[in-house]
Protein backbone atom coordinates (compact mmCIF):
# COMPACT_ATOMS: atom_id res chain seq x y z
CA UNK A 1 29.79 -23.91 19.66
CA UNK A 2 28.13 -23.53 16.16
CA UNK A 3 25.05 -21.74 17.89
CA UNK A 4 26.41 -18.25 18.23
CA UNK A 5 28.10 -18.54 14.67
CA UNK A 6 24.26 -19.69 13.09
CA UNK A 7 22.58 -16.86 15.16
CA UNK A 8 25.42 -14.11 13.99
CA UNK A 9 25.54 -15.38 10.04
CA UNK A 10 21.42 -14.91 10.04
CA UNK A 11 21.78 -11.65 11.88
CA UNK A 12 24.09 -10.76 8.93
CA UNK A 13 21.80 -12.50 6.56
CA UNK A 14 18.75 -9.82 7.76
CA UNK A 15 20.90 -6.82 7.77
CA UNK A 16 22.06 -7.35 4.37
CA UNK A 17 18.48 -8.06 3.47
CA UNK A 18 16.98 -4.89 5.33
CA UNK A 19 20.30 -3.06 3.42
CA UNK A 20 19.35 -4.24 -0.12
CA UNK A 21 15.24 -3.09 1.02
CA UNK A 22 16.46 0.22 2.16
CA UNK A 23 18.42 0.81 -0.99
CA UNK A 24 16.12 -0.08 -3.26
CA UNK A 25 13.17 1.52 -1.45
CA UNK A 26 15.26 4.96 -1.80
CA UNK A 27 16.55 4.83 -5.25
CA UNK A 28 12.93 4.46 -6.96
CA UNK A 29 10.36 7.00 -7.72
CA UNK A 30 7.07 4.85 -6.35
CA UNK A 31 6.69 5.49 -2.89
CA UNK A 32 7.02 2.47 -0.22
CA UNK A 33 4.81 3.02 2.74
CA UNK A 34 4.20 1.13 5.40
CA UNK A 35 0.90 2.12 7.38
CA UNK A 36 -0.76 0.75 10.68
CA UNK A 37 -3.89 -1.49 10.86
CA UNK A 38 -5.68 0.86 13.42
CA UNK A 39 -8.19 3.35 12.83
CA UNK A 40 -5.98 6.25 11.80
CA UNK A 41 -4.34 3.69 9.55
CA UNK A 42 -0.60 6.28 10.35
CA UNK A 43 2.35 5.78 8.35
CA UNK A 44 4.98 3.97 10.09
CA UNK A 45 7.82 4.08 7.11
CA UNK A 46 7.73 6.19 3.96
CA UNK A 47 10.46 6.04 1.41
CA UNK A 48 12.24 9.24 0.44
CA UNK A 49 10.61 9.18 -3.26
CA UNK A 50 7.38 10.91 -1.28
CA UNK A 51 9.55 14.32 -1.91
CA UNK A 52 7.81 14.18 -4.84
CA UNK A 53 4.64 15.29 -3.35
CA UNK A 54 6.91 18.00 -1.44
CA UNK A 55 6.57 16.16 2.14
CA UNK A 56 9.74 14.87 3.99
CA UNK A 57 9.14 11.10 5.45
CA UNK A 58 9.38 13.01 8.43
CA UNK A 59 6.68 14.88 8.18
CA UNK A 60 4.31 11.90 7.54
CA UNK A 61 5.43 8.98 9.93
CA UNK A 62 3.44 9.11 12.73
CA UNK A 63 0.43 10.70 11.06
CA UNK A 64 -2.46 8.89 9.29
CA UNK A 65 -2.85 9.57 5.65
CA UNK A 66 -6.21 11.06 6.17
CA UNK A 67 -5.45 13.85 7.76
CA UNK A 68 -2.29 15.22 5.17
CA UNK A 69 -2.47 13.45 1.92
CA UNK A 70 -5.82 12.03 0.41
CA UNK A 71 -8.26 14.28 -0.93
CA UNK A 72 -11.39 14.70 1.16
CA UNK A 73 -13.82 13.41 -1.10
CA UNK A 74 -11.54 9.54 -1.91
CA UNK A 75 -11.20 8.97 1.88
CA UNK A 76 -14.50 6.69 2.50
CA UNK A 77 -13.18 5.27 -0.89
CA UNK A 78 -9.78 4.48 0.51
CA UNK A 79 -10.46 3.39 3.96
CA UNK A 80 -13.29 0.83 2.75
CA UNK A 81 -10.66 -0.47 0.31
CA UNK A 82 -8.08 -0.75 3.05
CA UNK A 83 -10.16 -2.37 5.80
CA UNK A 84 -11.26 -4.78 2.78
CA UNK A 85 -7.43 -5.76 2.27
CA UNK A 86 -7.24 -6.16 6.20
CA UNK A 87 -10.18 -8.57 5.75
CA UNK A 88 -9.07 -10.72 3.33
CA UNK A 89 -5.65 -11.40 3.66
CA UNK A 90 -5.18 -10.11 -0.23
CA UNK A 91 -3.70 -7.74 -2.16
CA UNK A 92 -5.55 -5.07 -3.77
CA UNK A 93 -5.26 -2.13 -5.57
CA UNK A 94 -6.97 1.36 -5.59
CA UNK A 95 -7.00 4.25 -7.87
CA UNK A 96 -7.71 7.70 -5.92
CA UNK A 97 -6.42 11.58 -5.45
CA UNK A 98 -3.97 13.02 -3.28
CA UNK A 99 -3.00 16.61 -2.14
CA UNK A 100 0.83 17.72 -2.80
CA UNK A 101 1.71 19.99 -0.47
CA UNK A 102 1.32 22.87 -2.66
CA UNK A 103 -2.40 22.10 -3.01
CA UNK A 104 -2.46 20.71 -6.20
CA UNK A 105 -4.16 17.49 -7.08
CA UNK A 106 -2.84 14.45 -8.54
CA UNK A 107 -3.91 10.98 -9.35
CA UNK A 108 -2.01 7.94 -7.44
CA UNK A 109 -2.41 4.26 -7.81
CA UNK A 110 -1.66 2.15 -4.39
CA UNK A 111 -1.05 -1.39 -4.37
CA UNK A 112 -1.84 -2.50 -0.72
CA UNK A 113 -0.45 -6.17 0.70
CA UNK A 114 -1.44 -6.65 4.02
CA UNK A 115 1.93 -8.28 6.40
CA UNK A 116 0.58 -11.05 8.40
CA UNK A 117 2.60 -12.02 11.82
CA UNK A 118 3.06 -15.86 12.29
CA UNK A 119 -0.88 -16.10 13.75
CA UNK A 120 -1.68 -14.70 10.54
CA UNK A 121 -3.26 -11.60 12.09
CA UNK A 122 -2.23 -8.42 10.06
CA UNK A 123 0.22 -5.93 11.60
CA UNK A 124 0.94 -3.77 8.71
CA UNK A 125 -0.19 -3.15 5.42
CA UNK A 126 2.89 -2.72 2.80
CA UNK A 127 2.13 -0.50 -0.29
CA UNK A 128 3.44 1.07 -3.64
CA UNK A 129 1.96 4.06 -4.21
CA UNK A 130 3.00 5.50 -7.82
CA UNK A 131 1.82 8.69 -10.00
CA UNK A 132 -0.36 8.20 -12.68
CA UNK A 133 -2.09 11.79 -13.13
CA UNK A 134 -0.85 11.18 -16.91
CA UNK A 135 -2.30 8.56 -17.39
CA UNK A 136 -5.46 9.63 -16.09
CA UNK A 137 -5.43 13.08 -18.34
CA UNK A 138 -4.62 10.60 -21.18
CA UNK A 139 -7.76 8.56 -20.45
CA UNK A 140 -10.33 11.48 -19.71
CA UNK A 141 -8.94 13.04 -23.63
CA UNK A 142 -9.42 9.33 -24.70
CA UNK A 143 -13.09 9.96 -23.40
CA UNK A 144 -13.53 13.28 -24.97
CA UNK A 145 -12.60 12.69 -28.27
CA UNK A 146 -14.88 9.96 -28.11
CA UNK A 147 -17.98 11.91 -26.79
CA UNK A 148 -17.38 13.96 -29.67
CA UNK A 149 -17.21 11.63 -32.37
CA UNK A 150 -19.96 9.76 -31.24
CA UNK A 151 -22.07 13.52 -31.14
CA UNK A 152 -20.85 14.46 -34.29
CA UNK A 153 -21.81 10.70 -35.82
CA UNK A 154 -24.85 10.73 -34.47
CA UNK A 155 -26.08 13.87 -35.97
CA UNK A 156 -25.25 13.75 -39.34
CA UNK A 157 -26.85 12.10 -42.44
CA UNK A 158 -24.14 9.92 -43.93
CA UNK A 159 -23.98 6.48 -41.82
CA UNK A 160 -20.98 6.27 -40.26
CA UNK A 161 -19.94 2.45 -39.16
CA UNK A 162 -17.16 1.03 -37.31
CA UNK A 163 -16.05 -3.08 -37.87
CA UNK A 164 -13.85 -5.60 -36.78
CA UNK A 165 -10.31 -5.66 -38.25
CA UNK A 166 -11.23 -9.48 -39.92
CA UNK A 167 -12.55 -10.85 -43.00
CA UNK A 168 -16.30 -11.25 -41.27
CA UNK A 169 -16.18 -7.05 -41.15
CA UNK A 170 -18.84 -7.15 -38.10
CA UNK A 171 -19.94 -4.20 -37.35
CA UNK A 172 -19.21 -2.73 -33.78
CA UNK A 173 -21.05 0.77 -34.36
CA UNK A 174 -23.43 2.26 -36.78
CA UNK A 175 -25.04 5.64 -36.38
CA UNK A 176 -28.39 6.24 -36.15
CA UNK A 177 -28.65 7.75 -40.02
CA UNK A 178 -28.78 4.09 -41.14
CA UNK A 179 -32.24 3.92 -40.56
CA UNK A 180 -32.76 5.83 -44.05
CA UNK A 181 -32.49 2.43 -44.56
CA UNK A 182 -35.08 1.02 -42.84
CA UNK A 183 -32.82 -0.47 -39.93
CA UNK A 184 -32.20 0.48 -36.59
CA UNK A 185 -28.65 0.36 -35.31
CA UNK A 186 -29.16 -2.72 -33.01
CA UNK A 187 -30.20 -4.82 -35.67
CA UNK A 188 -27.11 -5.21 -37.51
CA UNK A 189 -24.48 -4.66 -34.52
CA UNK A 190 -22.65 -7.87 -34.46
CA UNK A 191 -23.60 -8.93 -37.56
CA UNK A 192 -21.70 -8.85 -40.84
CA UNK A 193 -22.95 -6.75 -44.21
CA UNK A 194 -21.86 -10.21 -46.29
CA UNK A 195 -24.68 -11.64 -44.40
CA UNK A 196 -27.15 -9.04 -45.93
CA UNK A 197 -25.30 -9.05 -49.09
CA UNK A 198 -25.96 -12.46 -49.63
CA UNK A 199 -29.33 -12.37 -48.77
CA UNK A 200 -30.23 -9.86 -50.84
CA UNK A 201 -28.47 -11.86 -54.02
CA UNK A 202 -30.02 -14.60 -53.00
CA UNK A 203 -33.89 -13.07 -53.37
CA UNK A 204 -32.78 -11.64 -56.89
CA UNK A 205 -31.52 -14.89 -57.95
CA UNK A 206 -35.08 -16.22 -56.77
């Protein structure tokens, strides 16, 4: 008598769980994919946040990401990853490019988890694929400004040196124009000027 009442409340149990999924898979802007474990690796669910690349879930289900989506030159990049996360059992993530459907190019970060069937052989791979093209731009300006610091420091006569925020003051950069000093840069990086300081009071003392 209670079997049909068990099997019906964990029917319920699932639908409400698959409910509260769907929901949340469709009211966030990451995109939830589900993709194969064959060769083409094809999508077999895509939430609806992937109309931010200009594609309908319809248009991608059934395809493999390969041929619509990643940019030519990140595929070896991407399937190596993937068939690593198939080998392992583990999650993983990957940075690499896709193609909106208006040709332009942005950045995406994919967090890949591969779904294991009770054998523990992998039937899917789950992922969260999110934009972070901003992030990216924010890095590579990072990088510039940098570069051309480090140019302009390195070409000038007045030593420029960087140092830890604490009371030691190491020094984590000096350009080259200390060696009107007589030192070369690597000597004193990681080291603090007390240390010289001291030594030098220490020979006029003697």
């Amino acid at each position: 008598m209670d079997g049909p009442r068990h099997i019906r409340k964990a029917e319920e149990a699932l639908r409400e769980s698959e409910e509260r999924y769907h929901l949340l898979a469709e009211n966030m802007t990451d995109v939830i994919h589900l993709n194969a474990t064959d060769d083409s690796l094809h999508f077999v669910y895509v939430s609806p946040s992937i109309k931010q690349t200009g594609y309908q879930p319809s248009h991608l289900v059934g395809r493999s990401p390969f041929d619509t989506l990643v940019k030519s030159e990140d595929i070896p990049v991407l399937k190596s990853f993937l068939s690593r996360i198939l080998t392992s059992g583990r999650e993983g993530t990957i940075e690499y490019r896709i193609r909106m459907i208006d040709g332009s190019i942005v950045w995406v970060e994919t967090i890949a988890n591969p779904i294991l069937d009770g054998e523990g052989n992998a039937v899917y791979i789950a992922c969260t694929t999110r934009d972070i093209t901003q992030r990216k731009k924010a890095e590579e300006a990072r990088r510039e400004s940098e570069e051309r610091y480090m140019l302009l420091a390195e070409n000038m006569t007045d030593v420029i040196h960087l140092h830890t925020p604490d009371t030691a003051l190491t020094y984590v950069y000096i350009s080259p124009s200390i060696r009107q000093a007589g030192y070369e840069p690597s000597e004193l990086i990681g080291r603090s000027p007390l240390e010289n300081l001291i030594a030098e009071r220490s020979l006029s003392i003697v």
